[in-house]
Protein backbone atom coordinates (compact mmCIF):
# COMPACT_ATOMS: atom_id res chain seq x y z
CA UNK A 1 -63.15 -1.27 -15.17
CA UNK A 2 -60.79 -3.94 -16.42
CA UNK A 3 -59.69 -4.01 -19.11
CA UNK A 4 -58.28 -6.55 -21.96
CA UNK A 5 -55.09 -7.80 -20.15
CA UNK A 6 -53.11 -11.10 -19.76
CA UNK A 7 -50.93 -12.26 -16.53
CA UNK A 8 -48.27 -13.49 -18.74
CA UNK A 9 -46.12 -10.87 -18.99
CA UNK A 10 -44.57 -7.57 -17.16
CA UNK A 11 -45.27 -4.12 -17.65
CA UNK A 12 -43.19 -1.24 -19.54
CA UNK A 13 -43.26 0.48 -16.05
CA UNK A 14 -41.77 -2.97 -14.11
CA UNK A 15 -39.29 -2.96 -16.70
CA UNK A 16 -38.37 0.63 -16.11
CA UNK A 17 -37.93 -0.32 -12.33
CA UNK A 18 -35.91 -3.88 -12.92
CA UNK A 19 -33.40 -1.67 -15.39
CA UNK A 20 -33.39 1.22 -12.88
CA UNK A 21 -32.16 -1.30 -9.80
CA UNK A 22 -30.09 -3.48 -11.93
CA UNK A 23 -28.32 0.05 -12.97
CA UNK A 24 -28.38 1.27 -9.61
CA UNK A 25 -26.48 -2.13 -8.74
CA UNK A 26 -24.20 -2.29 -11.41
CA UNK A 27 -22.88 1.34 -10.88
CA UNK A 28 -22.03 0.55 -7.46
CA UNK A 29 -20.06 -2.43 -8.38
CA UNK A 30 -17.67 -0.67 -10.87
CA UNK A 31 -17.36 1.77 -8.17
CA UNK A 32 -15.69 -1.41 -6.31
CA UNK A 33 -13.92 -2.10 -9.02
CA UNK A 34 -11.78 1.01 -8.85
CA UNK A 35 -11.62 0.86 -5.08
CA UNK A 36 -10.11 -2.33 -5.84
CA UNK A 37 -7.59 -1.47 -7.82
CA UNK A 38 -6.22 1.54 -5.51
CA UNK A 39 -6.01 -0.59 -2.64
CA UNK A 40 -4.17 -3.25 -4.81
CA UNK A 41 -1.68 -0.32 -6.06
CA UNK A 42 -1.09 0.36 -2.12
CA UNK A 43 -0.67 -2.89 -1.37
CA UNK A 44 2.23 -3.84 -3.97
CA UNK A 45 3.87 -0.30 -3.31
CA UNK A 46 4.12 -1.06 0.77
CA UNK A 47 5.09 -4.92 0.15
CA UNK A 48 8.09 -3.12 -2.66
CA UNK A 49 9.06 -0.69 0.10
CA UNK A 50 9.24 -3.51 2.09
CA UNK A 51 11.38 -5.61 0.43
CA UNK A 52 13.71 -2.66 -0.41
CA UNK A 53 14.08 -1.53 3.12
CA UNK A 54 14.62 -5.58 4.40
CA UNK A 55 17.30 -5.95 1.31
CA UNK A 56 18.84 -3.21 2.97
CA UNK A 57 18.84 -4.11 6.59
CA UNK A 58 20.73 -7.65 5.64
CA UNK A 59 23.19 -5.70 3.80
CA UNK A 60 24.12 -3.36 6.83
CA UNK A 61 24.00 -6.24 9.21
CA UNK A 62 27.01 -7.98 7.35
CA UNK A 63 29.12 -4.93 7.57
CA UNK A 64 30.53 -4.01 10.91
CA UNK A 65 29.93 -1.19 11.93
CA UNK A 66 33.21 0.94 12.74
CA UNK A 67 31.36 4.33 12.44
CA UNK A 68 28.35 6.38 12.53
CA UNK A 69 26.78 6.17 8.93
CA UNK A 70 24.17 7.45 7.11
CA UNK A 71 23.32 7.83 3.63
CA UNK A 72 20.26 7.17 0.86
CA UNK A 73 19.39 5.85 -2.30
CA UNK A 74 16.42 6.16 -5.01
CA UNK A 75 15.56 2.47 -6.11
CA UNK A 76 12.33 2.18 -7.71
CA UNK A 77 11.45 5.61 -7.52
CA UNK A 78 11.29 5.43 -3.67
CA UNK A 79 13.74 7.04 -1.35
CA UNK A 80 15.56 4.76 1.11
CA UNK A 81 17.65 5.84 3.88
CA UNK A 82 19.30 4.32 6.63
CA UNK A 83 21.63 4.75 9.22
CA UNK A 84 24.16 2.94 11.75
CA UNK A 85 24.73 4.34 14.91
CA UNK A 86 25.98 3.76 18.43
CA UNK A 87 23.52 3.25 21.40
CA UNK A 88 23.23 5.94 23.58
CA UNK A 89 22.84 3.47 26.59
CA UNK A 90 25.59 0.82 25.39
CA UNK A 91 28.57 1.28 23.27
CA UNK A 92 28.52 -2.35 22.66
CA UNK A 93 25.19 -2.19 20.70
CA UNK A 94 24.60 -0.15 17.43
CA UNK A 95 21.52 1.00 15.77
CA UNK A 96 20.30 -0.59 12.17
CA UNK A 97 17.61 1.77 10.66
CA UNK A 98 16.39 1.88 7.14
CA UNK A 99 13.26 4.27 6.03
CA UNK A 100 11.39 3.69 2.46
CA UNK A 101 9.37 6.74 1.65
CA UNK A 102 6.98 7.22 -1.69
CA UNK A 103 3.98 9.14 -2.77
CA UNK A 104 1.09 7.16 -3.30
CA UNK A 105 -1.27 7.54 -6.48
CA UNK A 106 -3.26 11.03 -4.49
CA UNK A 107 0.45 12.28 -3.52
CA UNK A 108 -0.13 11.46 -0.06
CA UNK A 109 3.21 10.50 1.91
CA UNK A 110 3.98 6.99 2.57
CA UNK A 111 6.76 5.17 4.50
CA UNK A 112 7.93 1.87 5.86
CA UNK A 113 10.54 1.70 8.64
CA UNK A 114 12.43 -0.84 10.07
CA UNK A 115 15.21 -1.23 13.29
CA UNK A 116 17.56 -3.53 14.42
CA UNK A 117 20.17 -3.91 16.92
CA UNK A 118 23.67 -5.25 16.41
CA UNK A 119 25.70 -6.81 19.40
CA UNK A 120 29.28 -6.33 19.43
């Protein structure tokens, strides 16, 4: 039996499905969205804790190193240390290292670490 209908337009139950899929879609896209914006935190934390710790290593390359050091510092809410030492294998050659270490948004333990050598 057929009954009094015109191909010209969609049903209430294609409707339901098109706003079901389209929510379905959208939903997963916002999820994205905040995805997004924790990896972009990350990023601009590690490229900060970067900078810091290179800032750092320049400074301690101009100074000459007479003796063992090692101290920190809190910029930016971070916690930077670093150190000068001797080579165990050459007195001629000291260590440069400088550490950055933060919590990231879930308190989860991040760090960036950098070492150089210094001929004398």
């Amino acid at each position: 039996m057929r009954g009094n209908r015109s191909g010209n337009g969609f049903s209430l139950l294609e409707v339901m499905i098109a706003l079901v899929v389209l929510s379905v879609g959208l939903l997963a896209l916002i999820g994205l969205f905040g995805s997004g914006f924790t990896s972009l935190e990350v990023g601009n934390k590690t490229t900060l804790a970067s900078q810091l710790a290179q800032r750092k290593m320049d400074a301690l390359r101009v100074i000459p190193p007479v003796l063992t050091l090692n101290d920190e510092d809190h910029p930016s809410g971070m916690r930077r240390r670093w150190s000068i030492q001797k080579s165990e294998n050459d007195p001629n050659i000291w260590v440069i290292s400088v550490e950055v270490l933060w919590n990231n948004s879930q308190d989860q333990g991040r760090r960036v670490f950098i070492k150089s050598l210094k001929f004398f």
